[in-house]
C-alpha atoms as a PDB file:
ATOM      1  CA  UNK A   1     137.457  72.853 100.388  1.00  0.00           C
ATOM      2  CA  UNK A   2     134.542  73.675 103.090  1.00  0.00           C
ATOM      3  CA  UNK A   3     135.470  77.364 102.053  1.00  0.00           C
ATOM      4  CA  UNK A   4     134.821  76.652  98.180  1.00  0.00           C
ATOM      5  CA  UNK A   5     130.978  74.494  99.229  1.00  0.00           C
ATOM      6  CA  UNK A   6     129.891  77.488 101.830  1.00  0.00           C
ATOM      7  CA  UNK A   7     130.870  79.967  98.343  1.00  0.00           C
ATOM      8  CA  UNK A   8     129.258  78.071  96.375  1.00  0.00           C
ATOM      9  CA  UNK A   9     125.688  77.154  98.728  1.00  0.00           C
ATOM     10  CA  UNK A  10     125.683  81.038  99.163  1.00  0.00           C
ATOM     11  CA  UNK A  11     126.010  81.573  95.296  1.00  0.00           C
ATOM     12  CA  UNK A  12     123.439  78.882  94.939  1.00  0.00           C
ATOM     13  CA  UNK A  13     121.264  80.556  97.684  1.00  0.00           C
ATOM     14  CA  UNK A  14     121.389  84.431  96.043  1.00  0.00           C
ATOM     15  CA  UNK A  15     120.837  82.817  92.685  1.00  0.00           C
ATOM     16  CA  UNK A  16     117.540  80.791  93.970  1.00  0.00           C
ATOM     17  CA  UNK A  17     116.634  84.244  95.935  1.00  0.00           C
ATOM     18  CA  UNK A  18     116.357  86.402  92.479  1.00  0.00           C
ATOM     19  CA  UNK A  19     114.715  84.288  90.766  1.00  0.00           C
ATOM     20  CA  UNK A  20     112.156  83.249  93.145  1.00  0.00           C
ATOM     21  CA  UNK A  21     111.267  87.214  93.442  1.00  0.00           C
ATOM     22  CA  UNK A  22     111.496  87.376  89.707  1.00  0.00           C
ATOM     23  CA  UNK A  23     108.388  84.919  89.731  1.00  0.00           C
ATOM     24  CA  UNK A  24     106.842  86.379  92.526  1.00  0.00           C
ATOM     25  CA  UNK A  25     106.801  89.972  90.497  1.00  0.00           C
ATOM     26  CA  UNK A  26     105.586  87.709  87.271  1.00  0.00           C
ATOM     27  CA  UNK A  27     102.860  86.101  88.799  1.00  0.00           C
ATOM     28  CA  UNK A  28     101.803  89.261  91.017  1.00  0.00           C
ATOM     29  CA  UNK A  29     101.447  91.325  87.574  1.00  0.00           C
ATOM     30  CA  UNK A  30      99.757  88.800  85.858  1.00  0.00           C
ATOM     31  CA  UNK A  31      97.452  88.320  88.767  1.00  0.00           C
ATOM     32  CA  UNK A  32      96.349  92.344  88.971  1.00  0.00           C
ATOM     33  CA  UNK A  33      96.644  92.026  85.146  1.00  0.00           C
ATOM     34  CA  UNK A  34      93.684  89.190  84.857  1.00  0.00           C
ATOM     35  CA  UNK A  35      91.641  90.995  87.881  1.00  0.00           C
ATOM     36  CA  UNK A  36      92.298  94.210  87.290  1.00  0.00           C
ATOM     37  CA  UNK A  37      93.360  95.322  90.334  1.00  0.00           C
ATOM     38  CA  UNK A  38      96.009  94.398  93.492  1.00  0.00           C
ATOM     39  CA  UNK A  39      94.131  91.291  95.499  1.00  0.00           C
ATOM     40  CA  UNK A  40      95.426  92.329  98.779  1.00  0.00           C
ATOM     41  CA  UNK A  41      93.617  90.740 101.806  1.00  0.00           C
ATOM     42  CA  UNK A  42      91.597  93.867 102.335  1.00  0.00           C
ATOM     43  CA  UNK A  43      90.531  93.632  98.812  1.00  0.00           C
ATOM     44  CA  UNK A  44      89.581  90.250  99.391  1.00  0.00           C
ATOM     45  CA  UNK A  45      87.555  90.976 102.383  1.00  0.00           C
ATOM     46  CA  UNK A  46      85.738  93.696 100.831  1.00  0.00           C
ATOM     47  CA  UNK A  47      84.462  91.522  98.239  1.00  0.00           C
ATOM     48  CA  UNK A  48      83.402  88.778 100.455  1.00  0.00           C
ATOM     49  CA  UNK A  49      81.378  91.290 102.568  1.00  0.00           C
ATOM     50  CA  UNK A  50      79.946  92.994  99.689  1.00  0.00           C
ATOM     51  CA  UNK A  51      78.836  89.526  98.317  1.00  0.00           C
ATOM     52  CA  UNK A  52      77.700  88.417 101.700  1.00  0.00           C
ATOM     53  CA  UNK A  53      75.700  91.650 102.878  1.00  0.00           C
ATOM     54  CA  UNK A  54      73.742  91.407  98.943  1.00  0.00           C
ATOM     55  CA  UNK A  55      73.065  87.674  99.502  1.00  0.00           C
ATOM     56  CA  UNK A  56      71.320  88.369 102.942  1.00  0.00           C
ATOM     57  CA  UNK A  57      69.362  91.236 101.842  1.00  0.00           C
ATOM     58  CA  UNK A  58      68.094  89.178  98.662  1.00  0.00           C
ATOM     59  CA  UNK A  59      66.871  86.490 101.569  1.00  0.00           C
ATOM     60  CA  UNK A  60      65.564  89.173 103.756  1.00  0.00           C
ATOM     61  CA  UNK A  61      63.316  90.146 100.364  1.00  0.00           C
ATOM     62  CA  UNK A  62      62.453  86.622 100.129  1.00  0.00           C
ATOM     63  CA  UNK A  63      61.608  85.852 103.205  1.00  0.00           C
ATOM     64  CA  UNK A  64      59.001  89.016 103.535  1.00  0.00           C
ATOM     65  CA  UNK A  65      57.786  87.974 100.185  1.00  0.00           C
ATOM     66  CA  UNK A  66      57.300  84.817 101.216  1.00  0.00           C
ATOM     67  CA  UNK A  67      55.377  85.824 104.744  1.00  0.00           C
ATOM     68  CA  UNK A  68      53.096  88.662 102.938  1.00  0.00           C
ATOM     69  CA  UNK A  69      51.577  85.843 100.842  1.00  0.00           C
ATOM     70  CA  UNK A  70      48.986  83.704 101.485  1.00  0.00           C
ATOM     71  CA  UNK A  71      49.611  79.801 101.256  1.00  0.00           C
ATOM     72  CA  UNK A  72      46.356  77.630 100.221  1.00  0.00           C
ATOM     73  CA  UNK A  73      46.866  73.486 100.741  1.00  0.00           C
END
């Protein structure tokens, strides 16, 4: 009888296995599908930095904007 529960817990386990990869592939195609490309960490980190390094130079701008004018009170 423990023979026939290990089977079937292994059956159980290979059959839980596929189909978790099955939604894994789903959800990874759909993914790259809707962003258009693969959103692997270096991807990721690329972005980020791009974002980052055009958000400081937009307040570098601002700031020498800002200092080249005059301010009355």
């Amino acid at each position: 009888m423990l023979k026939e529960v290990n089977e079937k817990l292994k059956n159980i386990e290979k059959t839980f296995n596929n189909k978790k990869e099955d939604v894994k592939e789903k959800l990874n195609e759909a993914v790259r599908r809707i962003l258009g490309f693969n959103p692997s960490i270096r991807n990721v980190f690329a972005i980020i930095l791009a974002n980052t390094e055009a958000f400081l130079e937009l307040l570098r701008r601002t700031s020498v904007q800002l200092n080249n004018t005059t301010m009355i009170i």
